[in-house]
N, C-alpha and C. Protein backbone atom coordinates (compact mmCIF):
# COMPACT_ATOMS: atom_id res chain seq x y z
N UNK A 1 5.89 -4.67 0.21
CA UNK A 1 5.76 -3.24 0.44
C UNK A 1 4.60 -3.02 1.39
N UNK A 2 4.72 -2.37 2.08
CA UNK A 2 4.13 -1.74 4.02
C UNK A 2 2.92 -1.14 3.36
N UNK A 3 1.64 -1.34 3.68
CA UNK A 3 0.52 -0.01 3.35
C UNK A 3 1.48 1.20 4.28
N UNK A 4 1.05 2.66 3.75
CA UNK A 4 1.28 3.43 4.24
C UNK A 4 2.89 4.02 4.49
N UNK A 5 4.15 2.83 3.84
CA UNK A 5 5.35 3.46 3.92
C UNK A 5 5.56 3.90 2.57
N UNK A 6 6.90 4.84 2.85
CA UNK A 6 7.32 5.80 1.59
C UNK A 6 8.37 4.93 1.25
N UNK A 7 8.47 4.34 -0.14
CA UNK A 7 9.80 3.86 -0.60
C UNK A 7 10.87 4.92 -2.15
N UNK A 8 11.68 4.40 -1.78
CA UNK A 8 13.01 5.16 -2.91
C UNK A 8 13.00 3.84 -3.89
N UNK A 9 12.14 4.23 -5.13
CA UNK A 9 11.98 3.09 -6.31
C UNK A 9 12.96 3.10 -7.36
N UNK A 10 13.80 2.15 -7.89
CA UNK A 10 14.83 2.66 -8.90
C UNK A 10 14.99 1.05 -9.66
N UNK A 11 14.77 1.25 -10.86
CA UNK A 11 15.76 0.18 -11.56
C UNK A 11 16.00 0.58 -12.82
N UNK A 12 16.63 -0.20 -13.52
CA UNK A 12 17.66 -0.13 -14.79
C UNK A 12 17.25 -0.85 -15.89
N UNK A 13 18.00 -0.71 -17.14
CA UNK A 13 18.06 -1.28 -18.23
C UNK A 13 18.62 -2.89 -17.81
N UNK A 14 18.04 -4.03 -18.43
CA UNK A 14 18.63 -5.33 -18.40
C UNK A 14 19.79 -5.09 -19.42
N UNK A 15 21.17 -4.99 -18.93
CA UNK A 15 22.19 -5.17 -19.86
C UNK A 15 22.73 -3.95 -20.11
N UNK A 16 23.29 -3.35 -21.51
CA UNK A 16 23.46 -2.47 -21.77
C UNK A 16 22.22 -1.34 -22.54
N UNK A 17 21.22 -1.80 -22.64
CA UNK A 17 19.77 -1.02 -23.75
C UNK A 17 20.02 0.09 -22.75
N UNK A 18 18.43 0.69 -23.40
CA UNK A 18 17.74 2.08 -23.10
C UNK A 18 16.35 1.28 -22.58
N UNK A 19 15.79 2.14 -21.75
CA UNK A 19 14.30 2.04 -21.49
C UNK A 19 14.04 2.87 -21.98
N UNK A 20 14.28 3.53 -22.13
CA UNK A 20 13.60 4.90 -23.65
C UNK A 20 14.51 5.16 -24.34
N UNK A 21 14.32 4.96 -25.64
CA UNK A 21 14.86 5.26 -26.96
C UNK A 21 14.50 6.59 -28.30
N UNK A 22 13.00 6.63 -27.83
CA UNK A 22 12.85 7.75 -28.31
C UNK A 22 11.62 8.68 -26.87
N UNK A 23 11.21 9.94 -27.74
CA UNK A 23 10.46 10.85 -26.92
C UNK A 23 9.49 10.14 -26.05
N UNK A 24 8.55 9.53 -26.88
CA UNK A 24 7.36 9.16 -26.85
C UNK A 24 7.22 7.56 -25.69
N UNK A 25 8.48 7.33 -25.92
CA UNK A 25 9.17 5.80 -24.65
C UNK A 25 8.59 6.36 -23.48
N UNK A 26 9.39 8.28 -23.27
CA UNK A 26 9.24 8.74 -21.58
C UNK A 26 7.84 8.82 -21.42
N UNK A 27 6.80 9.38 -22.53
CA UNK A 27 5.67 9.39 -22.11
C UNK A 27 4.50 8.12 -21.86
N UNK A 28 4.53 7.16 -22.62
CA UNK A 28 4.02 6.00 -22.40
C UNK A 28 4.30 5.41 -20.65
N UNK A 29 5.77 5.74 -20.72
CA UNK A 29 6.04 5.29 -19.47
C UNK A 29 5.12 5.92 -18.69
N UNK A 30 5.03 7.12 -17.92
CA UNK A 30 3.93 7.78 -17.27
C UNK A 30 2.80 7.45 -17.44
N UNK A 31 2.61 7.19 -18.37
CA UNK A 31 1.11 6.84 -18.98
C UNK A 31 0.76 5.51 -18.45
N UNK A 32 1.64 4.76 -18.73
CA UNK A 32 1.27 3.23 -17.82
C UNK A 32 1.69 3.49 -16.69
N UNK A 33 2.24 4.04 -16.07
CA UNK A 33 2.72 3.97 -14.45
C UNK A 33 1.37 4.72 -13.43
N UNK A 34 0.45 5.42 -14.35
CA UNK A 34 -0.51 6.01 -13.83
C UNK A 34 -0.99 4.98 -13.90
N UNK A 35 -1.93 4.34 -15.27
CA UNK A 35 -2.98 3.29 -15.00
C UNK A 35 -2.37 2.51 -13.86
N UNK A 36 -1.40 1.56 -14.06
CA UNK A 36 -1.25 0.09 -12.93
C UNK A 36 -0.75 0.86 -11.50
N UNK A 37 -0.32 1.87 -11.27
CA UNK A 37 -0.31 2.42 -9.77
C UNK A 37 -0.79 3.48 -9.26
N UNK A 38 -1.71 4.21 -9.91
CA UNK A 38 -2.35 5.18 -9.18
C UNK A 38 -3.32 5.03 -7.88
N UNK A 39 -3.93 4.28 -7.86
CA UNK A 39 -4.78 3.48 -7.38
C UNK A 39 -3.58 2.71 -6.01
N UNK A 40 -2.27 2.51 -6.12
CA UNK A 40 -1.98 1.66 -5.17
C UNK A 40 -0.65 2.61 -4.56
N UNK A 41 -0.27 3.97 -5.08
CA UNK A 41 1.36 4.21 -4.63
C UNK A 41 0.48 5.98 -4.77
N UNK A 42 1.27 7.14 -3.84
CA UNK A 42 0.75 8.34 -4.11
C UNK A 42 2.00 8.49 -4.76
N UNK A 43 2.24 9.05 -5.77
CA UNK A 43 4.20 9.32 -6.11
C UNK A 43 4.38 10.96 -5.78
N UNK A 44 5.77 11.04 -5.10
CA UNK A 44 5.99 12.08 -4.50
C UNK A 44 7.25 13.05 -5.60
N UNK A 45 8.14 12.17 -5.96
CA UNK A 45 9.16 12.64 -7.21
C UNK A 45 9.55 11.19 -7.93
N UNK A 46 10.05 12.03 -9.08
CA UNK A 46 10.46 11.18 -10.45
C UNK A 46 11.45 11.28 -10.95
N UNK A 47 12.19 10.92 -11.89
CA UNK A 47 13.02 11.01 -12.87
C UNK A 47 13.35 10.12 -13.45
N UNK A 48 13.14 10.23 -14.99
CA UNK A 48 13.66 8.75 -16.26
C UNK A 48 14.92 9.43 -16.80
N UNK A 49 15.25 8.06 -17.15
CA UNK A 49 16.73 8.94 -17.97
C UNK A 49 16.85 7.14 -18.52
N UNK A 50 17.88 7.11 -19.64
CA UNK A 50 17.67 6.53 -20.88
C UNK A 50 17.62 5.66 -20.48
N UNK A 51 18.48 5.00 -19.33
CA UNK A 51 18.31 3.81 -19.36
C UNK A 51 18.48 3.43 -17.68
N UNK A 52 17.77 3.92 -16.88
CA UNK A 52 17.32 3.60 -15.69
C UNK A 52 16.46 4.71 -15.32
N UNK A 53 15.87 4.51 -13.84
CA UNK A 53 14.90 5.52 -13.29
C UNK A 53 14.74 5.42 -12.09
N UNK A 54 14.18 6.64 -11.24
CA UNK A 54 14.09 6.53 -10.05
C UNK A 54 12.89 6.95 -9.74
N UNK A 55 12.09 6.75 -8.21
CA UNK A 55 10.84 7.37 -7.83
C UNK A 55 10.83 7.49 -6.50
N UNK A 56 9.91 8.00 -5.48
CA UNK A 56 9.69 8.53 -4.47
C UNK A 56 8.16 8.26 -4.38
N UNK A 57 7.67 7.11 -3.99
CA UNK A 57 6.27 6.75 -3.46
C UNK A 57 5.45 6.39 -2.37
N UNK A 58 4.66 6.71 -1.90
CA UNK A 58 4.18 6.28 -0.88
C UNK A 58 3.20 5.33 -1.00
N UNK A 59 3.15 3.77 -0.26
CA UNK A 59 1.92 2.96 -0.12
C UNK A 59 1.03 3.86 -0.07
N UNK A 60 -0.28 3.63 -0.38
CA UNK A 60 -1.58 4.34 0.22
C UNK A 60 -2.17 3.03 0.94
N UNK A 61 -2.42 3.86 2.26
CA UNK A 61 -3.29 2.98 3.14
C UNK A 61 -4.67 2.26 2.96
N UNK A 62 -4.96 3.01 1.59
CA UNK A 62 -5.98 2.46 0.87
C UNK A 62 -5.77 1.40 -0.31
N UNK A 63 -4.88 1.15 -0.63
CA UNK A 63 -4.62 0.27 -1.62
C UNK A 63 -6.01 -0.55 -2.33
N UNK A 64 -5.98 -0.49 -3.20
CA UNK A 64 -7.51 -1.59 -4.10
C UNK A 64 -6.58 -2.64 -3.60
N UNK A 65 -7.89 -3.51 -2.32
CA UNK A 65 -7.42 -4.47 -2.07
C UNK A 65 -8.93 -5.36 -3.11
N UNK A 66 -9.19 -5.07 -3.87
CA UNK A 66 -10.21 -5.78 -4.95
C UNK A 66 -9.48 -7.19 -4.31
N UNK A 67 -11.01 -8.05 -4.25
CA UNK A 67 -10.81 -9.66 -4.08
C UNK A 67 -9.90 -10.50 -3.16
N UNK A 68 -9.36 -9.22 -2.09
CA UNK A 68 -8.51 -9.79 -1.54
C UNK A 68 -9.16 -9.55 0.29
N UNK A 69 -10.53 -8.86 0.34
CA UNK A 69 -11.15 -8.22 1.49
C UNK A 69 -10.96 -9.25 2.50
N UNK A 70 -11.27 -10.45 1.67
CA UNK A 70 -11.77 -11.37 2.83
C UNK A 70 -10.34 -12.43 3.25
N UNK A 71 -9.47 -11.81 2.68
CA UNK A 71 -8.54 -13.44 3.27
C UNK A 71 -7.32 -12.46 3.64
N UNK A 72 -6.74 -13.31 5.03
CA UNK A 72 -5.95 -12.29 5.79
C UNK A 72 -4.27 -13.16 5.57
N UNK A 73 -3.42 -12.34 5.53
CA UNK A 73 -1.81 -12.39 5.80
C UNK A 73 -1.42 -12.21 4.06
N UNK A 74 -2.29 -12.21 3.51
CA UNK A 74 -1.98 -11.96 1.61
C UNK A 74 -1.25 -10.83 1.49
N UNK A 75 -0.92 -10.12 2.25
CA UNK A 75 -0.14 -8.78 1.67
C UNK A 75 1.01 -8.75 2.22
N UNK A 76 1.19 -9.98 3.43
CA UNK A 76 3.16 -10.47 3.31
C UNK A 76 3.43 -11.21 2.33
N UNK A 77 2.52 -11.76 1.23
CA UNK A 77 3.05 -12.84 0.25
C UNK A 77 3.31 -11.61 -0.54
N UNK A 78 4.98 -11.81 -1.54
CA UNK A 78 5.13 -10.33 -2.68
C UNK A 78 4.22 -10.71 -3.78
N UNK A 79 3.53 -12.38 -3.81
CA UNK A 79 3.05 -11.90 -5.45
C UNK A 79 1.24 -11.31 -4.93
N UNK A 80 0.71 -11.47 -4.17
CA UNK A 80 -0.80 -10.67 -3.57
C UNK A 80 -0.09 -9.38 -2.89
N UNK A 81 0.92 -8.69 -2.59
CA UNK A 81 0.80 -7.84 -2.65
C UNK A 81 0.26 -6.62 -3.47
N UNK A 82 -0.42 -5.84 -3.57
CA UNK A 82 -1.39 -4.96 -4.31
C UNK A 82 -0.29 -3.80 -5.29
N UNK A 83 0.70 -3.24 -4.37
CA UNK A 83 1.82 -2.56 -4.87
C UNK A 83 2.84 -3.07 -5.85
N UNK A 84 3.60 -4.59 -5.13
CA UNK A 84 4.17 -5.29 -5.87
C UNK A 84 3.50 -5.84 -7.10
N UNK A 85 2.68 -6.25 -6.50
CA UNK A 85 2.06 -6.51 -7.98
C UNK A 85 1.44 -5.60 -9.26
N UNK A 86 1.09 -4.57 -8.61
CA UNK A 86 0.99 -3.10 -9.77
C UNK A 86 2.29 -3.11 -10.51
N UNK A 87 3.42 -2.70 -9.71
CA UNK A 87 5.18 -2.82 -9.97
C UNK A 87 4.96 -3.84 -11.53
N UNK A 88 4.60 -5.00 -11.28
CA UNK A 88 5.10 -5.93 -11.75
C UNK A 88 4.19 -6.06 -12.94
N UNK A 89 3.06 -5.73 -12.92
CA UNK A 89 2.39 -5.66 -14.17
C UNK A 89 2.57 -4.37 -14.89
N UNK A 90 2.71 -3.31 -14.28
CA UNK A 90 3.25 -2.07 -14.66
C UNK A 90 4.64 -2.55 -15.93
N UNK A 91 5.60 -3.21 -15.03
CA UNK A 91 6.74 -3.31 -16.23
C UNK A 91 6.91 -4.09 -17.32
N UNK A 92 5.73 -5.27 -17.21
CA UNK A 92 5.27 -6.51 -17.73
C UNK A 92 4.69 -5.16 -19.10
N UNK A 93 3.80 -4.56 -19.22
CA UNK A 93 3.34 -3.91 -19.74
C UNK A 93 4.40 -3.05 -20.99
N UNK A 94 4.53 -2.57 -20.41
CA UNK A 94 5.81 -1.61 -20.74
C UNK A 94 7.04 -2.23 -21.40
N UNK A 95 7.36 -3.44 -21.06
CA UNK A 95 8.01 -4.12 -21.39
C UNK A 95 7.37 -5.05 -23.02
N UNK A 96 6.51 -5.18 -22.70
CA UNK A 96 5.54 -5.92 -24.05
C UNK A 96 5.27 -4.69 -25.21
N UNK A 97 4.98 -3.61 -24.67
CA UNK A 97 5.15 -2.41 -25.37
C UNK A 97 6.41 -2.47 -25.99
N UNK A 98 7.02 -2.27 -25.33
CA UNK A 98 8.76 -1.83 -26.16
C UNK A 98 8.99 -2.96 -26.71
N UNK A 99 8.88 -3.77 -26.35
CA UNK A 99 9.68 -5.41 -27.49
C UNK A 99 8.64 -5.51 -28.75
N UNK A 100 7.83 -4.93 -28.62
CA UNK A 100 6.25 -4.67 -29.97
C UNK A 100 7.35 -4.24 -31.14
N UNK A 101 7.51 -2.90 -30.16
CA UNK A 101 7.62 -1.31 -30.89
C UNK A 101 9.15 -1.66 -31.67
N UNK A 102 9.87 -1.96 -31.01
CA UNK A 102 11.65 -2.19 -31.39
C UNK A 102 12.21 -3.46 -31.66
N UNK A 103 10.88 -4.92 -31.80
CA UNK A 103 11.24 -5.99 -32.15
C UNK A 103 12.32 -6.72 -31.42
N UNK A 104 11.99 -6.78 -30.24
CA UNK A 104 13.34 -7.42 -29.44
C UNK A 104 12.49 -8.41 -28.44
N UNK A 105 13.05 -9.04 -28.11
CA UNK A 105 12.60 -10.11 -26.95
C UNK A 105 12.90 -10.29 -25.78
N UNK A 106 12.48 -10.96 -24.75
CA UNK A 106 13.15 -10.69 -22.88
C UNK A 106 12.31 -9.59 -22.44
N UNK A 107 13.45 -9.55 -21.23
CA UNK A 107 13.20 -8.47 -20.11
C UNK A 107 13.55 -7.41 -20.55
N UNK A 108 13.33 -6.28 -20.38
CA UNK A 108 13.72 -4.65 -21.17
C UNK A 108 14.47 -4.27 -18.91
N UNK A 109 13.73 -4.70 -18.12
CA UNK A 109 14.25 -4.50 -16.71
C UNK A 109 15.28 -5.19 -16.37
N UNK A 110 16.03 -5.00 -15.34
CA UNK A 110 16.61 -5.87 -14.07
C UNK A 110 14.96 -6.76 -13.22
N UNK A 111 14.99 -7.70 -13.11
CA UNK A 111 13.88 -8.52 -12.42
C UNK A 111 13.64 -8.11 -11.33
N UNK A 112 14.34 -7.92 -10.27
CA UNK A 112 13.74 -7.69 -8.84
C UNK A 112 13.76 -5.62 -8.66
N UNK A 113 12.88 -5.43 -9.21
CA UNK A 113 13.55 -3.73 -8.79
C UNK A 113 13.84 -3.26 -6.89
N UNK A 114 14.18 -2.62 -7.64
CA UNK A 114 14.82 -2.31 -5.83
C UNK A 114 13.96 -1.12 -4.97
N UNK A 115 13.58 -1.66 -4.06
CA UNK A 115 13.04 -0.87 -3.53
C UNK A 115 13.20 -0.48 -1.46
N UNK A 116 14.04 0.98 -1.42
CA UNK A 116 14.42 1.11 -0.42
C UNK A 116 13.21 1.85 0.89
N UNK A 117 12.94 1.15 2.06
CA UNK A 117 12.18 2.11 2.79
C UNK A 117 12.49 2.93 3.34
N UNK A 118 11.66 4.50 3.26
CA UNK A 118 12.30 5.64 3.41
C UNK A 118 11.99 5.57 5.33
N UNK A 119 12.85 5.91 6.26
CA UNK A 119 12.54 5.50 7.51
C UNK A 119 12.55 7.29 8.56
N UNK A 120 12.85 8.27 8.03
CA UNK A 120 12.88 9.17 8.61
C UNK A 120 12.97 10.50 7.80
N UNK A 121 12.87 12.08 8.15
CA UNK A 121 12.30 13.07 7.57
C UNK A 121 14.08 13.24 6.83
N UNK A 122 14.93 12.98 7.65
CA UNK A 122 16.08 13.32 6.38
C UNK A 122 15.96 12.52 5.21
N UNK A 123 16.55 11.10 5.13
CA UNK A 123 15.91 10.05 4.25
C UNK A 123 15.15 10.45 3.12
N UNK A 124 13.64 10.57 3.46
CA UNK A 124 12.80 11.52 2.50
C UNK A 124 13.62 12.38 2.11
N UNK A 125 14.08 13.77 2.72
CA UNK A 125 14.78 15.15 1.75
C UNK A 125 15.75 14.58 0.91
N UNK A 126 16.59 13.46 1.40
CA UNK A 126 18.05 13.39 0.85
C UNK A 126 17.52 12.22 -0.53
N UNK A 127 16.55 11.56 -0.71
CA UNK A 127 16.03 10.95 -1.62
C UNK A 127 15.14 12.01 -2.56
N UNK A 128 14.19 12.76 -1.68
CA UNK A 128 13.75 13.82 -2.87
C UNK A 128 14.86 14.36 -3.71
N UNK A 129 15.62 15.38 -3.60
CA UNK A 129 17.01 15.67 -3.89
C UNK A 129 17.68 14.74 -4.97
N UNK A 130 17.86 14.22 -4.33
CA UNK A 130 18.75 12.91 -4.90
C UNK A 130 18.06 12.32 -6.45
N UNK A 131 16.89 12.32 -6.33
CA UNK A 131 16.36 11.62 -7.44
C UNK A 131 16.13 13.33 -8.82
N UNK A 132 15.73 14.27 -8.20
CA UNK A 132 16.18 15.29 -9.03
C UNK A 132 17.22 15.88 -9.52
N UNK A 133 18.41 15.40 -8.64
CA UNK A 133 19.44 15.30 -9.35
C UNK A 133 20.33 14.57 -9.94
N UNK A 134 19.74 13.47 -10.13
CA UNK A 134 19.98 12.31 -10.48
C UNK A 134 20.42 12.48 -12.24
N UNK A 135 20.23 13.65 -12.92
CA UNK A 135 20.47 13.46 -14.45
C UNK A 135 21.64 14.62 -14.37
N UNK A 136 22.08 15.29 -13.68
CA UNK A 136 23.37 15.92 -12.92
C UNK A 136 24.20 14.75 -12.53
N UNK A 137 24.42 14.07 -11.88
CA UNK A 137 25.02 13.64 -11.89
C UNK A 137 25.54 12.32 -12.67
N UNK A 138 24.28 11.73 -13.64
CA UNK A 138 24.96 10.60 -14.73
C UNK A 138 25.53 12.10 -15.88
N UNK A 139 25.57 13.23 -15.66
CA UNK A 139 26.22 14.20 -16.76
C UNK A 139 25.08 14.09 -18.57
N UNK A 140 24.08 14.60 -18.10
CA UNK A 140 22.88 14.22 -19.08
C UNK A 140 22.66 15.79 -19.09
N UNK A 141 22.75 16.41 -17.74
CA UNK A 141 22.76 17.86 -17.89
C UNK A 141 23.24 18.42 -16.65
N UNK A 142 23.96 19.96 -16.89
CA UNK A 142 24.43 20.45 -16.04
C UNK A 142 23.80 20.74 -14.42
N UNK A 143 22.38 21.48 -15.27
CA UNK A 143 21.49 21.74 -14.21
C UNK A 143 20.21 20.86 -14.51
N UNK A 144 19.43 20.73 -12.96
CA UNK A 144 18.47 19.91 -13.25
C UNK A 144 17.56 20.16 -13.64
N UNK A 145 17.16 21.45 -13.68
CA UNK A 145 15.99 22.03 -14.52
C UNK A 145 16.06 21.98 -15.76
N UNK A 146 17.23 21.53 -16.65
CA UNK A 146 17.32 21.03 -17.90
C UNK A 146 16.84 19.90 -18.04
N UNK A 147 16.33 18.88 -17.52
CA UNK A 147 16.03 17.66 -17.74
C UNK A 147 14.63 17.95 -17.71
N UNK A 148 13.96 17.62 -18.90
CA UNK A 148 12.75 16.86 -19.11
C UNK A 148 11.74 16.16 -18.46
N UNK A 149 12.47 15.12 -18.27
CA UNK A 149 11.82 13.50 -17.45
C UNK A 149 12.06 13.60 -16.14
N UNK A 150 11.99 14.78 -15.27
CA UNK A 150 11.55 14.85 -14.05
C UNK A 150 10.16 15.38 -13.61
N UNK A 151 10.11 15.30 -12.40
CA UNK A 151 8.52 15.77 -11.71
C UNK A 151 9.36 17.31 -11.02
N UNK A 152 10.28 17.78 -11.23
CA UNK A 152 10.87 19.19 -11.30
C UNK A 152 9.92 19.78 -11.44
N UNK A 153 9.70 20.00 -12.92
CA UNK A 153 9.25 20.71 -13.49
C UNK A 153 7.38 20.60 -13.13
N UNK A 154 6.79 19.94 -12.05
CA UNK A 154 5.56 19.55 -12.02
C UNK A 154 5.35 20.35 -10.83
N UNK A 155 6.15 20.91 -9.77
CA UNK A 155 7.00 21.34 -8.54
C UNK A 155 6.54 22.34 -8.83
N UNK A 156 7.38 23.35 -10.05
CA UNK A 156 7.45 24.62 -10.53
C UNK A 156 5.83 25.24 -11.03
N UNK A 157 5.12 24.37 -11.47
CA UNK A 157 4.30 25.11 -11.90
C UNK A 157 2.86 24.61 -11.56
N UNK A 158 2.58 24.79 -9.95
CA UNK A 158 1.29 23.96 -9.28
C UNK A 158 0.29 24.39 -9.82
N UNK A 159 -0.02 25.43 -10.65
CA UNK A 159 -1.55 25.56 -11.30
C UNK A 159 -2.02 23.95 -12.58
N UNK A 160 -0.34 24.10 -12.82
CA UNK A 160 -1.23 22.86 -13.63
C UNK A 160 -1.08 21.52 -13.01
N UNK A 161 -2.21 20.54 -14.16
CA UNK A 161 -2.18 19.24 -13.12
C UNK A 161 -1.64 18.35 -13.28
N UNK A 162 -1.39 17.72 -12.34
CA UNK A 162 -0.38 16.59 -12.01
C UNK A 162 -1.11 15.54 -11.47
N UNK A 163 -0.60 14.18 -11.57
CA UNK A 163 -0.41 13.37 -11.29
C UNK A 163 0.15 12.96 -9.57
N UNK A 164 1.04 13.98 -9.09
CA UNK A 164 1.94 13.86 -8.42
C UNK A 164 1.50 14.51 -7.14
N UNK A 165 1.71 13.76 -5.75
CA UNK A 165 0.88 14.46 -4.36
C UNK A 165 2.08 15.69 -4.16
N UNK A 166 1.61 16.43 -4.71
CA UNK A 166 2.55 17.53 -4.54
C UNK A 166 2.74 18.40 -2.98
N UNK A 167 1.77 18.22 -2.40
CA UNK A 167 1.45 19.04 -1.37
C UNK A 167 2.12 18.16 -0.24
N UNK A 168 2.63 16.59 -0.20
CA UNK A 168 3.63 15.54 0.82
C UNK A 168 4.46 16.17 1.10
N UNK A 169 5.66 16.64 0.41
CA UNK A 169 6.68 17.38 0.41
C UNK A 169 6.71 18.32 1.78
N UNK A 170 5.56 19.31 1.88
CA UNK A 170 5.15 19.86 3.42
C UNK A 170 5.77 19.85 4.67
N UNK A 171 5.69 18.42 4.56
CA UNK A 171 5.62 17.77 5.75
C UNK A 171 7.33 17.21 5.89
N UNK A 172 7.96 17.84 5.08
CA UNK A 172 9.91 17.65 5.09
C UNK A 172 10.42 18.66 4.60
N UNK A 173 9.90 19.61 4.20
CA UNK A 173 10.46 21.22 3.81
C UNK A 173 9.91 21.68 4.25
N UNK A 174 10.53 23.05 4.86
CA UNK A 174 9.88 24.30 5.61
C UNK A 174 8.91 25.38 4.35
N UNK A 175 9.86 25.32 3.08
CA UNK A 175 8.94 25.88 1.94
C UNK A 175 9.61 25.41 0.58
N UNK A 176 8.92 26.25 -0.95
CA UNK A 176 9.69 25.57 -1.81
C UNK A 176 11.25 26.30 -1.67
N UNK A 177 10.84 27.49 -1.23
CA UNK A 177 12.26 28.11 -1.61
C UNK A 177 13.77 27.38 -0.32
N UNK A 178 12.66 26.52 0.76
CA UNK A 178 14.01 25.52 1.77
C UNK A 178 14.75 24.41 0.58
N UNK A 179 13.54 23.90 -0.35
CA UNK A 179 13.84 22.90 -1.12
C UNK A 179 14.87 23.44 -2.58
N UNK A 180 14.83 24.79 -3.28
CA UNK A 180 15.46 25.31 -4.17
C UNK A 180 16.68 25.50 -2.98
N UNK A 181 17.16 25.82 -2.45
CA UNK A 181 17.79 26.06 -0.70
C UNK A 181 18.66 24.89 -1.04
N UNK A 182 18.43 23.93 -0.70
CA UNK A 182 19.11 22.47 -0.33
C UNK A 182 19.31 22.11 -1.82
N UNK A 183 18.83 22.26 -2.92
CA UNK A 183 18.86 21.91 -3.96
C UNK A 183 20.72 22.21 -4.98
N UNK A 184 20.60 23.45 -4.57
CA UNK A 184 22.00 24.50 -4.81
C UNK A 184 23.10 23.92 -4.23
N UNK A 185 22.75 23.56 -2.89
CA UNK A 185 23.98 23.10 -1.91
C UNK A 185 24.32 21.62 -2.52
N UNK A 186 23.25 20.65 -2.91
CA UNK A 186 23.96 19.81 -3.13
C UNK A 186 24.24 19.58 -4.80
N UNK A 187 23.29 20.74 -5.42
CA UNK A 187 24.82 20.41 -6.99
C UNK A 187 25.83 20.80 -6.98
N UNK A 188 26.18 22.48 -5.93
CA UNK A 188 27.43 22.62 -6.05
C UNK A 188 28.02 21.60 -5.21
N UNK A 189 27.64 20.70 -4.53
CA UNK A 189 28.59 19.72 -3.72
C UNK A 189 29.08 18.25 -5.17
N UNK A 190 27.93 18.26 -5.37
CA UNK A 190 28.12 17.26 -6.47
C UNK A 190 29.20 17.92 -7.63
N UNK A 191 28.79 18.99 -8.09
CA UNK A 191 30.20 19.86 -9.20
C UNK A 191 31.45 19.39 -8.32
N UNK A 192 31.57 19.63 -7.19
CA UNK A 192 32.87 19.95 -6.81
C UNK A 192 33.63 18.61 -6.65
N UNK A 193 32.45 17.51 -6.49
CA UNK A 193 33.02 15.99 -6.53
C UNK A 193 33.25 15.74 -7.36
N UNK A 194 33.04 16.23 -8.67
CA UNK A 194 33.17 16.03 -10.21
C UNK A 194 34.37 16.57 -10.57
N UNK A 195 34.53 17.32 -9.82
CA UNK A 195 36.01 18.21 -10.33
C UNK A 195 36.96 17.70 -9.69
N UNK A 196 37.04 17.23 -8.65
CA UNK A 196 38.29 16.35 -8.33
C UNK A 196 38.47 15.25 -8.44
């Protein structure tokens, strides 16, 4: 992962499980995804759902390159990468958590998560979008403001605080109401793919 590029982050349940099983699964998750990447990813949007997830992050050009100042080409290797390796202790974590909590053993992930680079200002919109409506279309809820486990709802109400570089967005919407705008167009596009 690029200092300074925006990637479309997503992976799944290993198998058929849940990555969250109960309430308190979605919040831990956040909770560790702050400690092991705040410091290395700005996150732009979110969404969990039972048993996969998606994100919208940007490298920071600052990355804690802790212990790594002095030796050069370490951030084409994926395991000294600073991001990848947050990623990877991030789920390592989370993963040791849940096999605690529910007595199970293994991977709770898919191993390699996937991660797409976002390369232009549509890209970004059609991935912002996309990942908020992402619990619309696995049919978890009609509308997306029903879902919970998005950064939606973090969007809606900027007095309080977030986690989340809310103010990126800017710089690919003309305002919120372009983004509620594009938002409409593509659930009713998505309803109508559903219906036939």
């Amino acid at each position: 992962m690029e200092l300074g590029q925006s990637y479309h982050i997503y992976n799944h349940a290993n198998g058929m499980e849940n990555i969250f099983r109960e309430e308190e699964n979605y919040r831990f998750f956040l909770q560790q995804y702050s400690k092991y990447l705040s410091g290395v990813v700005d996150t732009y949007a979110y969404c969990l759902m039972p048993n996969h997830f998606h994100l919208l992050v940007g490298v920071k050009q600052t990355s804690d390159l802790s212990g790594f100042q002095n030796l050069t080409g370490l951030i084409q290797h994926p395991s000294k990468n600073p991001a990848i390796k947050g990623f990877t202790n991030f789920f390592n974590s989370y993963t040791k958590a849940i096999n605690k909590r529910f007595d199970r053993k293994g991977n709770l992930f898919i191993r390699a998560f996937k991660r797409t680079p976002i390369l232009d200002e549509r890209q970004w919109q059609e991935n912002f979008l996309y990942i908020h409506l992402n619990p619309v279309k696995h049919g978890f809820v009609k509308d997306h403001r029903d879902w919970k486990w998005s950064s939606w709802h973090a969007y809606q109400n900027l007095n309080k605080p977030s986690n989340l570089d809310r103010a990126y967005f800017n710089n690919f919407f003309d305002s919120w109401e372009h983004v509620r705008n594009m938002m409409e167009v593509k659930k009713e596009l998505l309803m109508n793919k559903d219906l036939e």
